[in-house]
N, C-alpha and C. Protein backbone atom coordinates (compact mmCIF):
# COMPACT_ATOMS: atom_id res chain seq x y z
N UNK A 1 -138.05 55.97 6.96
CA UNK A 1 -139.03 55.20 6.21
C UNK A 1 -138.61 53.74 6.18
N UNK A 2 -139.33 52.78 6.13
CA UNK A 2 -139.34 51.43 6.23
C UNK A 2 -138.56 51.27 4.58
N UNK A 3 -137.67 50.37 4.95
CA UNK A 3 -136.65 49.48 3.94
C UNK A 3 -138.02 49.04 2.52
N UNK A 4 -138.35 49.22 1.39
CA UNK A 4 -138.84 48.26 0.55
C UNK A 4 -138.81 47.14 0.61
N UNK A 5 -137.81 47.15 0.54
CA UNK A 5 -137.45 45.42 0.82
C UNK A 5 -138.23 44.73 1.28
N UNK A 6 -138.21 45.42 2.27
CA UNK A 6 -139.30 44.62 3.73
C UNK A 6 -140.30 44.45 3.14
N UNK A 7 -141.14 45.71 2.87
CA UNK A 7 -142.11 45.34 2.85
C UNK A 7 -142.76 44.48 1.64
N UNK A 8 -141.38 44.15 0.89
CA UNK A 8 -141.85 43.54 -0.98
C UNK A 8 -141.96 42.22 -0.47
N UNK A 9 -141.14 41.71 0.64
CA UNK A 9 -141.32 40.28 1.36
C UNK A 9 -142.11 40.43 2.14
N UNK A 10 -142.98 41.08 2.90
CA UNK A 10 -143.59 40.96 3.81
C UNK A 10 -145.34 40.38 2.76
N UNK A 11 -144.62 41.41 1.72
CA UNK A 11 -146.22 40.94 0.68
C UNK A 11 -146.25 39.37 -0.24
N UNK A 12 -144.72 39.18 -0.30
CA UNK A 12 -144.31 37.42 -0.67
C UNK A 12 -145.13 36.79 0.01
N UNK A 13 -144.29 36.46 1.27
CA UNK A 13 -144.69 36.17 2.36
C UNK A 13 -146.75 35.85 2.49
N UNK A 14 -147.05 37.21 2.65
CA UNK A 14 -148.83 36.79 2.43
C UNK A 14 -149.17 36.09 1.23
N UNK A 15 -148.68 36.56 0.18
CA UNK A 15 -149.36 36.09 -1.09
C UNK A 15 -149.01 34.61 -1.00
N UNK A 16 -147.80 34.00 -0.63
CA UNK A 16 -147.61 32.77 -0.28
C UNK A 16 -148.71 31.74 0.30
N UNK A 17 -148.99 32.64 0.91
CA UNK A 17 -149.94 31.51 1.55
C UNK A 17 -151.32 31.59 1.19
N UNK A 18 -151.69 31.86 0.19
CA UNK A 18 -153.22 32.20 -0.72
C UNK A 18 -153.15 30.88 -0.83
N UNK A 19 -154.70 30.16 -0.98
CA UNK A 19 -154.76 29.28 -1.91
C UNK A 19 -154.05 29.05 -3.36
N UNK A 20 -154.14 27.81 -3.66
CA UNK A 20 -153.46 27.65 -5.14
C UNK A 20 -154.82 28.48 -6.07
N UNK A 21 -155.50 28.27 -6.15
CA UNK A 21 -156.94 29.32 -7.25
C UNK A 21 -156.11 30.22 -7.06
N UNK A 22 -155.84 31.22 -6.47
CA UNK A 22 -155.64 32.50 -6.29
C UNK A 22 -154.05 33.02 -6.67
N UNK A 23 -153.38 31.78 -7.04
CA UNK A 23 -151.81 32.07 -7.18
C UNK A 23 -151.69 32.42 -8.69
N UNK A 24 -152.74 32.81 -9.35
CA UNK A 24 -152.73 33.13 -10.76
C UNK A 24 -152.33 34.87 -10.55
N UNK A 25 -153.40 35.27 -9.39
CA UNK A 25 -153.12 36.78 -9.22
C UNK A 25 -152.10 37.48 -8.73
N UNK A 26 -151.68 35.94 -7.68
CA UNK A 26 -150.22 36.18 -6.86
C UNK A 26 -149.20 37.51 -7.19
N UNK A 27 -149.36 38.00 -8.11
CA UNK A 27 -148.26 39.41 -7.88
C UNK A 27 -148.86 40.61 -7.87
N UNK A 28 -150.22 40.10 -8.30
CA UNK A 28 -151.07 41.22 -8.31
C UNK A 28 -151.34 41.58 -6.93
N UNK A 29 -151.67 40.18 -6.55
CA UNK A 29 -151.74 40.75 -4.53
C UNK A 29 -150.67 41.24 -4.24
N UNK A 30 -149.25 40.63 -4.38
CA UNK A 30 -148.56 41.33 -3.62
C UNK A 30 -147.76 42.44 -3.96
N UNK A 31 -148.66 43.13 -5.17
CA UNK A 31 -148.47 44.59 -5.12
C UNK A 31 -149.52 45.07 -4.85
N UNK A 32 -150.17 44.81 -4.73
CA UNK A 32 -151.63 45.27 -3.48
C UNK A 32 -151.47 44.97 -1.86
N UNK A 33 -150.68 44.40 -1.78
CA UNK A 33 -150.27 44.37 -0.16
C UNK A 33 -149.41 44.96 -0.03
N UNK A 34 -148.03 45.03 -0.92
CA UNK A 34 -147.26 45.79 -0.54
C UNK A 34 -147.09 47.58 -0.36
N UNK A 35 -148.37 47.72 -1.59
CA UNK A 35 -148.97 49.19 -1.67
C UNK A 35 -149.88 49.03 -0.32
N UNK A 36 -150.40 48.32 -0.02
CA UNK A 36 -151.17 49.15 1.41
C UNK A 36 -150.52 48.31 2.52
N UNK A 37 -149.23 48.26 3.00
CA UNK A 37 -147.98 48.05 3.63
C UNK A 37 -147.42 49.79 3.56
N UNK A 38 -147.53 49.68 2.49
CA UNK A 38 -146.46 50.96 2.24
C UNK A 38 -147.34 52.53 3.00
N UNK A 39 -148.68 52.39 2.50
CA UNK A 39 -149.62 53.43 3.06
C UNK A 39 -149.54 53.56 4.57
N UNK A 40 -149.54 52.17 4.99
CA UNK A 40 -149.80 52.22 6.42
C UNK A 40 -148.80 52.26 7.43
N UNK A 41 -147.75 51.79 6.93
CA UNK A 41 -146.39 52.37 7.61
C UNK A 41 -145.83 54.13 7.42
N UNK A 42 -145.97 54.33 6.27
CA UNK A 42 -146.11 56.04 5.84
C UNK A 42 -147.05 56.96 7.30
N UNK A 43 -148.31 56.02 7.24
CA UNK A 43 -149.10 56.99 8.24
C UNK A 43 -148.73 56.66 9.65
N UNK A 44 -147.73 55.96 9.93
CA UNK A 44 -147.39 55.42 11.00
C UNK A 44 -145.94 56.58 11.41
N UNK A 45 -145.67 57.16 10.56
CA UNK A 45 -144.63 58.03 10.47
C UNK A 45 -143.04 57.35 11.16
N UNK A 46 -143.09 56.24 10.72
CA UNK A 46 -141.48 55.20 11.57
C UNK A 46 -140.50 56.22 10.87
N UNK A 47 -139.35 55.83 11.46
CA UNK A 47 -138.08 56.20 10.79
C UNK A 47 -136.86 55.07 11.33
N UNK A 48 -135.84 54.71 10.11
CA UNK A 48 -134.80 53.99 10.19
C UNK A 48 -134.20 54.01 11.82
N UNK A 49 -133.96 52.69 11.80
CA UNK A 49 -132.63 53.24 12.71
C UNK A 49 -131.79 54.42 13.21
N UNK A 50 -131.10 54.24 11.81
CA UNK A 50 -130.02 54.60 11.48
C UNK A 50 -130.50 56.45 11.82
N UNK A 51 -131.59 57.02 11.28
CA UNK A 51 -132.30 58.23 11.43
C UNK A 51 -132.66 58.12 12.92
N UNK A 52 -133.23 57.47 13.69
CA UNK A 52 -133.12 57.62 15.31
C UNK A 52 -131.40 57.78 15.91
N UNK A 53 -131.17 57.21 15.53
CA UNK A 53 -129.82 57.08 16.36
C UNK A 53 -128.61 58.01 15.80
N UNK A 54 -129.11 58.94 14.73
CA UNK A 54 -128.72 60.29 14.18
C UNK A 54 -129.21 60.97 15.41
N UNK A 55 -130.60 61.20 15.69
CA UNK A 55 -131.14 61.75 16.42
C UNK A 55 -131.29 62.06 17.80
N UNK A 56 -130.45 60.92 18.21
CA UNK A 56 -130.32 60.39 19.81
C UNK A 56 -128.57 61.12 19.99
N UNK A 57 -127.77 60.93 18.94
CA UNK A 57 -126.89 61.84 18.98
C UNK A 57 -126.44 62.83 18.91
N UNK A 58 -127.61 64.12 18.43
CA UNK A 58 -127.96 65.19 18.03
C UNK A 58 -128.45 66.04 19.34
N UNK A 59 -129.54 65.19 20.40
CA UNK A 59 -129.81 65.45 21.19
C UNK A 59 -128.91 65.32 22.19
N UNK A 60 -128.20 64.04 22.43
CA UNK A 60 -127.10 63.94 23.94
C UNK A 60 -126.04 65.25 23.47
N UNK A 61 -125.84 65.47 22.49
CA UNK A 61 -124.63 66.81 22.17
C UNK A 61 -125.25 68.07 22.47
N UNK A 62 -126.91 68.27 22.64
CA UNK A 62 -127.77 69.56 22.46
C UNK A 62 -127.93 69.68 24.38
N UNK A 63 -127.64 68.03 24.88
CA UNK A 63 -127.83 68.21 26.61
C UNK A 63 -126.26 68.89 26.61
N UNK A 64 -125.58 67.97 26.52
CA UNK A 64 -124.13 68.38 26.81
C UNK A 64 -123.70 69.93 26.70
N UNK A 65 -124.08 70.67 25.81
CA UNK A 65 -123.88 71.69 25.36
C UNK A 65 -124.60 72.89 26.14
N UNK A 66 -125.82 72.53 26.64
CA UNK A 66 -126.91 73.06 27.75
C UNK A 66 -126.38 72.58 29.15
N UNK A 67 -125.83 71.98 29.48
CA UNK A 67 -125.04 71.62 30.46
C UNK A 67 -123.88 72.38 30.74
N UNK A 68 -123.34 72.91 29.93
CA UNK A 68 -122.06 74.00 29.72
C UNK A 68 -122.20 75.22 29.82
N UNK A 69 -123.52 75.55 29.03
CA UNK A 69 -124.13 76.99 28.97
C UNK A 69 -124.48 76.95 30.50
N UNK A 70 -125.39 76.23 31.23
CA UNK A 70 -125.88 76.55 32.76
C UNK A 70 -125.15 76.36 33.27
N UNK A 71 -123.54 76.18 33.55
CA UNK A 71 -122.58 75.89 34.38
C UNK A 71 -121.75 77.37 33.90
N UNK A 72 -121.86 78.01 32.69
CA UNK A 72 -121.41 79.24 32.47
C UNK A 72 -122.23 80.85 33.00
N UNK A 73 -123.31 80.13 32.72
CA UNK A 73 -124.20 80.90 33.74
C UNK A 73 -124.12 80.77 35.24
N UNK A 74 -123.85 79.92 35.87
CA UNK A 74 -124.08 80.12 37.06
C UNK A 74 -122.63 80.87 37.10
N UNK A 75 -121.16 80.63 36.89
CA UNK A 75 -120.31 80.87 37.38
C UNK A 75 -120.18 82.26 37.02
N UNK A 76 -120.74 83.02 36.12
CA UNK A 76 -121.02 84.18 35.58
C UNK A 76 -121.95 85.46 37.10
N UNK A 77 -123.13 84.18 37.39
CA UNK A 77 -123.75 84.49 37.98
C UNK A 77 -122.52 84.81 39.58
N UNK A 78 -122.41 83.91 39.83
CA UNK A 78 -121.47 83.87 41.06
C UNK A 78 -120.27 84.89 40.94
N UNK A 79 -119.59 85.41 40.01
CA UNK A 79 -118.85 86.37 39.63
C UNK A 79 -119.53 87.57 39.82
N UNK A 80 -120.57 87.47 39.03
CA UNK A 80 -121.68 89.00 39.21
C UNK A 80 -122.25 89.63 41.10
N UNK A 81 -122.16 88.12 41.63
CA UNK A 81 -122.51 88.42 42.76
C UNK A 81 -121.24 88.35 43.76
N UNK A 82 -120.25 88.08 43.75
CA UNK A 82 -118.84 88.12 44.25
C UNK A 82 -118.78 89.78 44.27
N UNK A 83 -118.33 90.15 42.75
CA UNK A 83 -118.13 91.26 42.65
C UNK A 83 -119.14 92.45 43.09
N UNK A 84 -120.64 92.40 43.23
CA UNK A 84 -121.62 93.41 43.93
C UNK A 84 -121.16 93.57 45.29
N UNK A 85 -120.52 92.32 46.16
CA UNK A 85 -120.54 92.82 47.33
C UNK A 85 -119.14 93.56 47.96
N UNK A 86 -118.62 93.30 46.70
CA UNK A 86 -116.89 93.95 46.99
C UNK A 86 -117.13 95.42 46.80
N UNK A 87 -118.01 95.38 46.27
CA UNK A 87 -118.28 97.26 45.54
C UNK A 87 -119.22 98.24 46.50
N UNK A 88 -119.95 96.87 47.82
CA UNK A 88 -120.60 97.82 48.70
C UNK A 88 -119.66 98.10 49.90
């Protein structure tokens, strides 16, 4: 999920630049921007960094590991078939 942070400045940031009339409401917008900031990144389904690159390490260990299993299989395999022809 996106940092708050971000998005509490990202709604500064707009409300900043309203006309002066409108800087009376100024926090009111930018908790109205930052609430539909917040909606629209939610439906955007992001995730941190830090949660990808959990994920990117989760997976290279899930190849690695499938890489071991089919190299145990084959040599399994090659054993299975070594030994059939010693037995005919």
């Amino acid at each position: 999920m996106i940092n708050p942070t971000i998005i509490a400045k990202i709604g500064q940031q707009i409300a900043s630049l309203m006309p002066e009339q409108a800087k009376a409401t100024q926090q009111e917008v930018e908790r109205n921007i930052q609430a539909i900031l917040q909606s629209a990144f939610a439906k955007l389904e992001l995730v941190t960094r830090e949660e990808f690159d959990a994920q990117t390490a989760v997976l290279q260990r899930t190849r690695e590991k499938l890489e071991q299993l089919e190299a145990q299989v084959a040599a399994l395999e090659s054993q299975n078939i070594s030994q059939g022809s010693h037995q005919q």
